[in-house]
N, C-alpha and C. Protein backbone atom coordinates (compact mmCIF):
# COMPACT_ATOMS: atom_id res chain seq x y z
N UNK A 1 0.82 -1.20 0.00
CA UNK A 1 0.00 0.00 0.00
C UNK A 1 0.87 1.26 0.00
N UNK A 2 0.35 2.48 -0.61
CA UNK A 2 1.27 3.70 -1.09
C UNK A 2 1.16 4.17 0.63
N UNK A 3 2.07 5.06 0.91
CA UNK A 3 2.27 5.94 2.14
C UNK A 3 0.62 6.88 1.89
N UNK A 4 -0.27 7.37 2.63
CA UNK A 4 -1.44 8.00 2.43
C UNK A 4 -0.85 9.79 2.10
N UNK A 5 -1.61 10.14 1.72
CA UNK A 5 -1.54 11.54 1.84
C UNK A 5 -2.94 12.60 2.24
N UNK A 6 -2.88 13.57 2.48
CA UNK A 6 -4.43 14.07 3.22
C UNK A 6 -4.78 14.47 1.79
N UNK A 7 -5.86 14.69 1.99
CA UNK A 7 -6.70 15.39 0.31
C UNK A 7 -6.32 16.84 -0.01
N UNK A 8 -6.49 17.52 1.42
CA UNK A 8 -6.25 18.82 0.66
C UNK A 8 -5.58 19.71 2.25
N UNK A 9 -4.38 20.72 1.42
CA UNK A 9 -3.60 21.03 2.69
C UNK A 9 -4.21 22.89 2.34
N UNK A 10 -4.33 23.37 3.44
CA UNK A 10 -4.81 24.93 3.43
C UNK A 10 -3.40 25.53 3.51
N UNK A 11 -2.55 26.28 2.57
CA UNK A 11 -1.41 26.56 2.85
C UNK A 11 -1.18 27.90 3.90
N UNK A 12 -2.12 28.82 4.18
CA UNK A 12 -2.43 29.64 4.46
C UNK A 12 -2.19 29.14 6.05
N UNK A 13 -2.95 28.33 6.40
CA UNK A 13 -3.06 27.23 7.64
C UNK A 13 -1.69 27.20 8.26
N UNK A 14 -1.18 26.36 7.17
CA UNK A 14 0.42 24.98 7.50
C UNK A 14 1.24 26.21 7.85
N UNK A 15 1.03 27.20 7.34
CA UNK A 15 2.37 28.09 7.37
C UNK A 15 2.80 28.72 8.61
N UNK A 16 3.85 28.89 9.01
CA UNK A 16 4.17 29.87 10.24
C UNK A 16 4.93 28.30 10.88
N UNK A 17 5.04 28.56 12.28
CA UNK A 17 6.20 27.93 13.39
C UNK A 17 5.74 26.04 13.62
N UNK A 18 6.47 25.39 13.82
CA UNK A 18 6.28 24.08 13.71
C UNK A 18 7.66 23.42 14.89
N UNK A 19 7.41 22.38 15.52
CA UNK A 19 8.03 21.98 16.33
C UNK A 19 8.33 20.14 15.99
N UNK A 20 9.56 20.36 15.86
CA UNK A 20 10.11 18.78 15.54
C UNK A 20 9.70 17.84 16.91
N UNK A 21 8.72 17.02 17.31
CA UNK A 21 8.66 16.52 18.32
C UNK A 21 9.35 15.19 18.02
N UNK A 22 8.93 13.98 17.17
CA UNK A 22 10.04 13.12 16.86
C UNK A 22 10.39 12.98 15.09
N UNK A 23 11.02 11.84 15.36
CA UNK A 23 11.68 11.60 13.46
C UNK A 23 12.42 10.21 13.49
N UNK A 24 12.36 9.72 12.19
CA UNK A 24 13.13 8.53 11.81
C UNK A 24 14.32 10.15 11.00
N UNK A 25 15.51 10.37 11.64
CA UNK A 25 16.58 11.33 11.48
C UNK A 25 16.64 10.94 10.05
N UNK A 26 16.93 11.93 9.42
CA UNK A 26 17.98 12.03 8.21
C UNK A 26 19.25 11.89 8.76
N UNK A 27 20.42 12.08 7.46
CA UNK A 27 22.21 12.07 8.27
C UNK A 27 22.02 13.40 8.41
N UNK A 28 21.39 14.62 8.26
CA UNK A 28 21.33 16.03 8.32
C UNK A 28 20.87 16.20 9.46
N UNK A 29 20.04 15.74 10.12
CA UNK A 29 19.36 15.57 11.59
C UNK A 29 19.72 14.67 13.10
N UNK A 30 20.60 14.04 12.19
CA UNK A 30 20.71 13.07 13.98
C UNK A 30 21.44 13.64 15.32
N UNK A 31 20.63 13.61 16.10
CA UNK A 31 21.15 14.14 17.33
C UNK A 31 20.48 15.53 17.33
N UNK A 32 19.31 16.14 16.62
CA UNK A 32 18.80 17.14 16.76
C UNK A 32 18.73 17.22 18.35
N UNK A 33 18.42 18.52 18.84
CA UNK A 33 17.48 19.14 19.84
C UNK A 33 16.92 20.83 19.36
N UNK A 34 16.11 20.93 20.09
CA UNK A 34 15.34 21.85 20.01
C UNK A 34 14.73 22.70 18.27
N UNK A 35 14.56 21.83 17.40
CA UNK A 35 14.43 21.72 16.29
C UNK A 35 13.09 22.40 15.80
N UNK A 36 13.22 23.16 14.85
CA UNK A 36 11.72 24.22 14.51
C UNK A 36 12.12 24.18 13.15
N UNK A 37 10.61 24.46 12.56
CA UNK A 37 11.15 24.44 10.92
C UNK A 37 9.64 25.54 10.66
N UNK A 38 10.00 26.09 9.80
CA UNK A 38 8.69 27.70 9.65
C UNK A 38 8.62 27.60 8.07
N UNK A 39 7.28 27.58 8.00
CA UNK A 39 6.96 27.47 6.34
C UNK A 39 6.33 28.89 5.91
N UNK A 40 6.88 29.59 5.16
CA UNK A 40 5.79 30.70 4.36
C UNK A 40 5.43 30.70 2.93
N UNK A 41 4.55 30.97 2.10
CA UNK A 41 4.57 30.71 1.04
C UNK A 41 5.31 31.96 0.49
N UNK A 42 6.04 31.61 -1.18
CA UNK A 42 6.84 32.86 -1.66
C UNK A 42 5.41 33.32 -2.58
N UNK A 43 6.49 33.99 -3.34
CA UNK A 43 5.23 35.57 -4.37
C UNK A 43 5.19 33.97 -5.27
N UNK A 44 6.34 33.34 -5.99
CA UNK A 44 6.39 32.74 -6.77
C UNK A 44 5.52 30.98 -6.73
N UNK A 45 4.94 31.38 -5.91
CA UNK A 45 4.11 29.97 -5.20
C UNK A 45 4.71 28.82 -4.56
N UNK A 46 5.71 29.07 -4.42
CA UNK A 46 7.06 28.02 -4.24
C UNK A 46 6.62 28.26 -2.34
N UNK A 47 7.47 27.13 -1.39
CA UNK A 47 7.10 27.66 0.52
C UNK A 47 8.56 27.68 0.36
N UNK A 48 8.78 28.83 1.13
CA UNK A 48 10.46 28.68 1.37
C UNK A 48 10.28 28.59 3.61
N UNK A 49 11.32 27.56 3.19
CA UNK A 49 11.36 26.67 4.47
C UNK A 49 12.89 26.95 5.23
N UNK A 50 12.51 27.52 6.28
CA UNK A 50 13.61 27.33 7.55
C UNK A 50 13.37 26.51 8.18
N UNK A 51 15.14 25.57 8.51
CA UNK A 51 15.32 24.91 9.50
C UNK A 51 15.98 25.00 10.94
N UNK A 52 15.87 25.17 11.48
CA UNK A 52 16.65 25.31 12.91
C UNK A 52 16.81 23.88 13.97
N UNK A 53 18.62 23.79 14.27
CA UNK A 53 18.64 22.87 15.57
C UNK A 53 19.69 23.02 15.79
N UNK A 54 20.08 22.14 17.10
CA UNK A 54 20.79 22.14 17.59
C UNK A 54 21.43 20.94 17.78
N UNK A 55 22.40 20.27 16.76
CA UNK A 55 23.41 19.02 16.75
C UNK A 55 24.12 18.87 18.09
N UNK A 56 23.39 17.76 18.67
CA UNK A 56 24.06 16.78 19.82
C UNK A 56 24.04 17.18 21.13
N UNK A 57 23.43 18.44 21.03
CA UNK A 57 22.85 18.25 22.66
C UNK A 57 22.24 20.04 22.44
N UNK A 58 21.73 20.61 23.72
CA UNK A 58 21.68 21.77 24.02
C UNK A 58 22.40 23.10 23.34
N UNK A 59 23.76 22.39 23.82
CA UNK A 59 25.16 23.35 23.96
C UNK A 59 25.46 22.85 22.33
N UNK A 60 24.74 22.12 21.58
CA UNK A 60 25.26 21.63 20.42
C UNK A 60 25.61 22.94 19.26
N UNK A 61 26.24 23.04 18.01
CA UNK A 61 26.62 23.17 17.04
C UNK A 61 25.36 23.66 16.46
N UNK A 62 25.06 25.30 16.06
CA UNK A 62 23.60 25.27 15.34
C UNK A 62 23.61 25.25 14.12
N UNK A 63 22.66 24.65 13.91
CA UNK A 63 22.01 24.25 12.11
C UNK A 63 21.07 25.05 11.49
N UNK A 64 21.34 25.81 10.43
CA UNK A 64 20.57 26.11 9.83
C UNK A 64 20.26 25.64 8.24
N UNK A 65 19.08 25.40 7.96
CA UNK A 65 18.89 24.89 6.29
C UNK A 65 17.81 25.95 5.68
N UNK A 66 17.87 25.78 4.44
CA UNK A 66 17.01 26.77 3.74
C UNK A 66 16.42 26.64 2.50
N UNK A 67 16.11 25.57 2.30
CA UNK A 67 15.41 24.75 1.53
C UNK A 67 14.08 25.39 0.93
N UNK A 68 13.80 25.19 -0.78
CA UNK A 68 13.09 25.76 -1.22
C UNK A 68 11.94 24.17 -1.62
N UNK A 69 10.25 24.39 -1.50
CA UNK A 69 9.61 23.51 -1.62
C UNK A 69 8.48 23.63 -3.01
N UNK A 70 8.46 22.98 -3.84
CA UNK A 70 7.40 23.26 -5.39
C UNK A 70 6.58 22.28 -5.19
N UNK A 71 4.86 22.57 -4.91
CA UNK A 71 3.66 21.96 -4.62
C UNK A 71 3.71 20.95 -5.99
N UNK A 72 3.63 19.97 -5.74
CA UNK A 72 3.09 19.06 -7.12
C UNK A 72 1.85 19.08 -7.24
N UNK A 73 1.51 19.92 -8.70
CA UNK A 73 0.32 19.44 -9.24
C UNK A 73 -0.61 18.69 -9.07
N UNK A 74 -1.69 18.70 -8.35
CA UNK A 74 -3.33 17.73 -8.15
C UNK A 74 -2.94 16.99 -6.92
N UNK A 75 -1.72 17.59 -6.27
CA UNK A 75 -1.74 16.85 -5.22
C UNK A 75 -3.02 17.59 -3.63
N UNK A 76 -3.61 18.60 -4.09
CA UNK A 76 -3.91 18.97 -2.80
C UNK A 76 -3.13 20.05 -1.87
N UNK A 77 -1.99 20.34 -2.18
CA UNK A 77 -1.17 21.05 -1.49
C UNK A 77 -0.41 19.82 -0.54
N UNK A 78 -0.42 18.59 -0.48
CA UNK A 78 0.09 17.56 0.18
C UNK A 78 1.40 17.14 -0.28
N UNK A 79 1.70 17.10 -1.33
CA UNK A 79 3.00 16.44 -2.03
C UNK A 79 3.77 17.58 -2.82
N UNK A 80 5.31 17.78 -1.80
CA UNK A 80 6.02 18.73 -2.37
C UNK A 80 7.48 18.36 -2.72
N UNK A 81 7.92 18.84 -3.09
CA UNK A 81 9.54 18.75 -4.03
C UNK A 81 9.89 19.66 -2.95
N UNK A 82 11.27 19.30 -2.15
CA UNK A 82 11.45 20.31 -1.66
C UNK A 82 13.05 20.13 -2.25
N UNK A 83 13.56 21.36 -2.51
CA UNK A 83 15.11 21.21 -2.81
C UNK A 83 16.11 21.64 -1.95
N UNK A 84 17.38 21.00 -1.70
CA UNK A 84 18.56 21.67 -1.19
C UNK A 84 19.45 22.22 -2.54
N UNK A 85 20.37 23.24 -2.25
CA UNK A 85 21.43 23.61 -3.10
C UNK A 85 21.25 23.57 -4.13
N UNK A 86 21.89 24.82 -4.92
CA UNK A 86 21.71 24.99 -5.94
C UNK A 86 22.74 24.41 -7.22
N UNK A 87 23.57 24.38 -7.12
CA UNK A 87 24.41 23.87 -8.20
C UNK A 87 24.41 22.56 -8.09
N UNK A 88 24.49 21.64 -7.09
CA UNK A 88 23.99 20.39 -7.55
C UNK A 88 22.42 19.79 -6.48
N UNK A 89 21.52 20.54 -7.41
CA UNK A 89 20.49 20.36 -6.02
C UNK A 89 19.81 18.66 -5.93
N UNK A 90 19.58 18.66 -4.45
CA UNK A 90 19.04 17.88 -3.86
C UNK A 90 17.64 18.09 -3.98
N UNK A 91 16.77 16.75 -3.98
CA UNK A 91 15.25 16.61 -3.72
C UNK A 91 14.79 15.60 -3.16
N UNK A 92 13.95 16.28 -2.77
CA UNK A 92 13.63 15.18 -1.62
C UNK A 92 11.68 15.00 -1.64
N UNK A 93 11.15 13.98 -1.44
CA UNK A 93 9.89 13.99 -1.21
C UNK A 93 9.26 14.13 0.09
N UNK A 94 8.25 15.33 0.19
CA UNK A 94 7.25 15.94 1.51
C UNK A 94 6.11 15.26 1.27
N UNK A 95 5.73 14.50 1.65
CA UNK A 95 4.07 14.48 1.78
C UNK A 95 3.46 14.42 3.69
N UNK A 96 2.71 15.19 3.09
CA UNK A 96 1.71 15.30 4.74
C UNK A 96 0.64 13.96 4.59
N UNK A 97 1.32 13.27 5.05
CA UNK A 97 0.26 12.05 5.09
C UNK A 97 -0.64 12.02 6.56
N UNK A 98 -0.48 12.87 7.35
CA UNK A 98 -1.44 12.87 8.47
C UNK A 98 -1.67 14.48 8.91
N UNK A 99 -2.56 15.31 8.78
CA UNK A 99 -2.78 16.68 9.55
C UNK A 99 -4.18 16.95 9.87
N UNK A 100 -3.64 16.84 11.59
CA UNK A 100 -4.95 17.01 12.44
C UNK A 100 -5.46 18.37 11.85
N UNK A 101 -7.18 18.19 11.90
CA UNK A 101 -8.23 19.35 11.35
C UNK A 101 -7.67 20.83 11.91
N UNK A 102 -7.44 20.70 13.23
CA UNK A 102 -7.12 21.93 13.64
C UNK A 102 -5.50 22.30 13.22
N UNK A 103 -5.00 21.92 12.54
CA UNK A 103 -3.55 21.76 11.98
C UNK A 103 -2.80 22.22 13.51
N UNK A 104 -2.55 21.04 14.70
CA UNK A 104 -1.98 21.29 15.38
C UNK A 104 -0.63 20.40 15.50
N UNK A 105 -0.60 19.19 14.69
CA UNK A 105 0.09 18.41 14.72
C UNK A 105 -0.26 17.76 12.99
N UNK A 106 1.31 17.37 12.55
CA UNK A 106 1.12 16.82 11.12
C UNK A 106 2.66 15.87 10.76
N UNK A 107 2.31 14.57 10.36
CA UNK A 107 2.97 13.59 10.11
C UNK A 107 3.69 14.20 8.35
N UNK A 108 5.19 14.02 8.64
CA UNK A 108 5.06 14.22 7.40
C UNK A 108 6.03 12.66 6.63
N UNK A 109 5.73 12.25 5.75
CA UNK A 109 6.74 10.83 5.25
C UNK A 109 6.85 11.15 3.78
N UNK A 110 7.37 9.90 3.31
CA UNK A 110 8.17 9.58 2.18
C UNK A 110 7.59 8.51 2.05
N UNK A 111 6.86 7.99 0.47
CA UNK A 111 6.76 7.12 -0.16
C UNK A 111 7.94 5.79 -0.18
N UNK A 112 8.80 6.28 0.52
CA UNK A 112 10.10 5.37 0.48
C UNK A 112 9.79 4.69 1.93
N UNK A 113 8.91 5.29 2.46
CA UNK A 113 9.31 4.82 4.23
C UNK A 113 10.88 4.58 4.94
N UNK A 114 11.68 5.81 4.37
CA UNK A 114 12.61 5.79 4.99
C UNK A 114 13.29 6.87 5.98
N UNK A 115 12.62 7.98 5.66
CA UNK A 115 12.34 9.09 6.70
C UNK A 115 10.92 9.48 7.58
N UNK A 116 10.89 10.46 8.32
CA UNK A 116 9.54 10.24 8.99
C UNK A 116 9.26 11.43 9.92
N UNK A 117 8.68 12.46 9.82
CA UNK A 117 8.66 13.71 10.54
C UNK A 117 7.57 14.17 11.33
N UNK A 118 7.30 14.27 12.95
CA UNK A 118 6.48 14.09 13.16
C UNK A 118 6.02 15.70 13.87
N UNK A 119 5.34 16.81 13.54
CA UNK A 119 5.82 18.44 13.95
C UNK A 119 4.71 18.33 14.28
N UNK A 120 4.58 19.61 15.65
CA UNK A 120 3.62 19.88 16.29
C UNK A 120 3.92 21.40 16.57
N UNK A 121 2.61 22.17 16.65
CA UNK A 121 3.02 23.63 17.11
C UNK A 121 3.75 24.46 17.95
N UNK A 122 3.37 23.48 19.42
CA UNK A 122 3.81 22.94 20.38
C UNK A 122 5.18 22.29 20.68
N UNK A 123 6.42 22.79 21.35
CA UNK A 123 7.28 22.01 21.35
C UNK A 123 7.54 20.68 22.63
N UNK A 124 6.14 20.17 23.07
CA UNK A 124 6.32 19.05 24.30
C UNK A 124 4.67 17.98 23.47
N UNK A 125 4.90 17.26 23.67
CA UNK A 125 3.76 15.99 23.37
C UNK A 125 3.89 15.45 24.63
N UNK A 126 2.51 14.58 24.84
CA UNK A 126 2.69 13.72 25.52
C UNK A 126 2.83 12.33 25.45
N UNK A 127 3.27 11.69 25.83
CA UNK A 127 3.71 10.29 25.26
C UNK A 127 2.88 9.33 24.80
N UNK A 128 1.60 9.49 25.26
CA UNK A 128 0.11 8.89 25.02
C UNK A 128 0.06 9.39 23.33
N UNK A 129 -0.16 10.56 23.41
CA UNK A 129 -0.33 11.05 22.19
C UNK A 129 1.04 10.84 20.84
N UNK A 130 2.65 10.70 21.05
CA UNK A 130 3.27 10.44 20.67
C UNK A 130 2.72 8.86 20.28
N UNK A 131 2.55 7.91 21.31
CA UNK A 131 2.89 6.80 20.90
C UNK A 131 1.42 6.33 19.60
N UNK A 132 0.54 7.14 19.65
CA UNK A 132 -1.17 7.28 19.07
C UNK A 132 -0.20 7.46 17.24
N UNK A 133 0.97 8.38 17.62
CA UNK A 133 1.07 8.58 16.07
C UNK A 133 1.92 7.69 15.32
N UNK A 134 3.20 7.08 16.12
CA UNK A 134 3.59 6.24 15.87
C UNK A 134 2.44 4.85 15.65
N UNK A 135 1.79 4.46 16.11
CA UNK A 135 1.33 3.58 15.77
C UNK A 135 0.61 3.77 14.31
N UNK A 136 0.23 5.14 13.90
CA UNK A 136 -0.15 5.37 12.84
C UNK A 136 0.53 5.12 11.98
N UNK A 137 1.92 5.33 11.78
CA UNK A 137 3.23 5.34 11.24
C UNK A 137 3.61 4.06 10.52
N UNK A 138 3.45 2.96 11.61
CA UNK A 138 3.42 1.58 11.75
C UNK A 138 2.42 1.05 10.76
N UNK A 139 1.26 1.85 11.06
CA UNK A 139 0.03 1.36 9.62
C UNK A 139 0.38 1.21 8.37
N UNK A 140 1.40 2.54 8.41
CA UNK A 140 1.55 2.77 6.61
C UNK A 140 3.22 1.83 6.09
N UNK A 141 3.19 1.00 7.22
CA UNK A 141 4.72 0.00 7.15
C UNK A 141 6.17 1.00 7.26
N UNK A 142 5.78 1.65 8.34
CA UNK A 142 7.18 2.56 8.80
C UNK A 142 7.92 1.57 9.82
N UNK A 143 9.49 1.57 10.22
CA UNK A 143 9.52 0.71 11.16
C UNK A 143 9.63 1.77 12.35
N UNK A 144 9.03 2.00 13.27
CA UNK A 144 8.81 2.89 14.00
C UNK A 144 9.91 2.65 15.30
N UNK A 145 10.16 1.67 15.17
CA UNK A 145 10.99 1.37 16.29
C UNK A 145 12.73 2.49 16.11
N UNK A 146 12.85 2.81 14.43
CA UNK A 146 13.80 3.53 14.39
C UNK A 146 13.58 5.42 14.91
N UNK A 147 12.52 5.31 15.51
CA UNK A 147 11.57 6.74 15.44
C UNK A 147 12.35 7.56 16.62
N UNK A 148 12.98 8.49 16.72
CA UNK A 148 13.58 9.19 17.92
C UNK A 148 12.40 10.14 18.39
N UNK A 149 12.92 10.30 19.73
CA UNK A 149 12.01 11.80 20.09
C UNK A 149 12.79 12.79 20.10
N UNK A 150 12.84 13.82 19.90
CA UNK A 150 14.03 15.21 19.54
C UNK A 150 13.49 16.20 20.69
N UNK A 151 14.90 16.10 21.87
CA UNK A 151 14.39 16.83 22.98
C UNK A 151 14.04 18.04 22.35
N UNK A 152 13.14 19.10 23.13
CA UNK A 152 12.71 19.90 22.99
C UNK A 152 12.91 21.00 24.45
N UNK A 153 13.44 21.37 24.99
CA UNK A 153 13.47 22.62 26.17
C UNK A 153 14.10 23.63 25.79
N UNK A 154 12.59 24.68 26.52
CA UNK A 154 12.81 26.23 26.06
C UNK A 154 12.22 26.48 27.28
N UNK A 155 13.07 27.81 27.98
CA UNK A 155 14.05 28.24 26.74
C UNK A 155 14.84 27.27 27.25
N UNK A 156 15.79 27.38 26.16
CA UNK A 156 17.75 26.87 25.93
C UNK A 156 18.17 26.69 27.23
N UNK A 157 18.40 25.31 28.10
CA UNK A 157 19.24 25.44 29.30
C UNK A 157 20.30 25.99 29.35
N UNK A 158 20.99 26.12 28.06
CA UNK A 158 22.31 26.41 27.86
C UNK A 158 22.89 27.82 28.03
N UNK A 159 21.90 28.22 27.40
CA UNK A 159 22.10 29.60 26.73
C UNK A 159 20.95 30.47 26.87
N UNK A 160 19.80 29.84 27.24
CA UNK A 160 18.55 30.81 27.75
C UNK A 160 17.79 31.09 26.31
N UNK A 161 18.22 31.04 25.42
CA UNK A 161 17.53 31.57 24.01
C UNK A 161 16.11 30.97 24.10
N UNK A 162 14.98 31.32 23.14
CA UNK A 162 13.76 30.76 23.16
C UNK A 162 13.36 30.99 21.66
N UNK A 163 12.36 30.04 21.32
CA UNK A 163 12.43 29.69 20.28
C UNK A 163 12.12 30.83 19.79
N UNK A 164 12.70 30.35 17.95
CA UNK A 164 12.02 31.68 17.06
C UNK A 164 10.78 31.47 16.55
N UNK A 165 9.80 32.86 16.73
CA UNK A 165 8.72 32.67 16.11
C UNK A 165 8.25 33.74 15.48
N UNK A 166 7.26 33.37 14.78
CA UNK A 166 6.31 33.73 13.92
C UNK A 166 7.62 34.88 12.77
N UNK A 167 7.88 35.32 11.56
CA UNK A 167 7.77 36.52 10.51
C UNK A 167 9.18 36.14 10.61
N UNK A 168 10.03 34.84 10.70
CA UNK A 168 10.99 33.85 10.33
C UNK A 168 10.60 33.61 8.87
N UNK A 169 11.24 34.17 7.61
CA UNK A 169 11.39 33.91 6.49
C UNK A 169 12.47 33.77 5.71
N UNK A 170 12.56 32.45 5.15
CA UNK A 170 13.79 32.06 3.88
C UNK A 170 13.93 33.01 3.20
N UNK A 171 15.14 33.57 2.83
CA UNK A 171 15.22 34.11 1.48
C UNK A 171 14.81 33.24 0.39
N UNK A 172 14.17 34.72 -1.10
CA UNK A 172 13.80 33.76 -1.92
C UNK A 172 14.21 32.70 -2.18
């Protein structure tokens, strides 16, 4: 069976501050903490996407990515191209295969079932509710058991910082 995708995404909605609560990591992600990613749409219809974390602990190494995303056609606003770099760019497949009505929480995967993103507005879940999505995960033949949770404390023990929000925009 294909990975699901929702019918139709309100981009207007999805957009603004998002909180990495867990993930099957990329090699770009492992050892995240305190991880946020902010979607706005451009003039050119394209979402230009910030990433933010913090590699390997608190006190970790910060990350930033800046990745540009192109809606595929009849998908609903669900299935996007998102690219890294420009001279030899990277792509990668987005689909929102799970977003609660009130868009407070949204699964995002890969037809590959080899990555797995699980963002909430909110940067704390509760484990009841974590383990509700993983099992969802599991439906669509994810192995969930590879699924991390990506601490989340704000502000920053380290450093006191608190997250960034809201009018966080990619350059074009």
């Amino acid at each position: 069976l294909p990975v699901p995708r929702v019918g139709q995404v309100d981009l207007g909605r999805y957009s603004g501050d998002w909180f990495l609560v867990a993930h099957i990591p990329t090699s770009r992600d492992v050892g995240a903490h305190n991880a946020q990613e902010h979607y706005a749409l451009a003039a050119d219809g394209s979402v230009a996407i910030t990433y933010r974390n913090r590699l390997g602990g608190f006190d970790g190494k910060r990350k930033l990515m800046t990745p540009k995303a192109y809606i595929e056609p009849g998908s609903g606003n669900a299935v996007w191209k998102v690219v890294f770099g420009w001279y030899w760019p990277f792509r990668y497949e987005y689909r929102i295969a799970h977003l609660e009505p009130d868009y407070s929480t949204v699964i995002v995967a890969r037809s590959a079932r080899d990555f797995l993103w699980l963002f909430s507005r909110e940067p704390q879940m509760a484990e009841e509710d974590l383990n509700g999505y993983r099992t969802l995960a599991a439906s669509w033949g994810y192995e969930v058991s590879r699924m991390q949770r990506v601490p989340q404390q704000w502000p920053n023990p380290v450093d006191g910082s608190t997250p960034v929000r809201e009018g966080l925009v990619a350059p074009p």
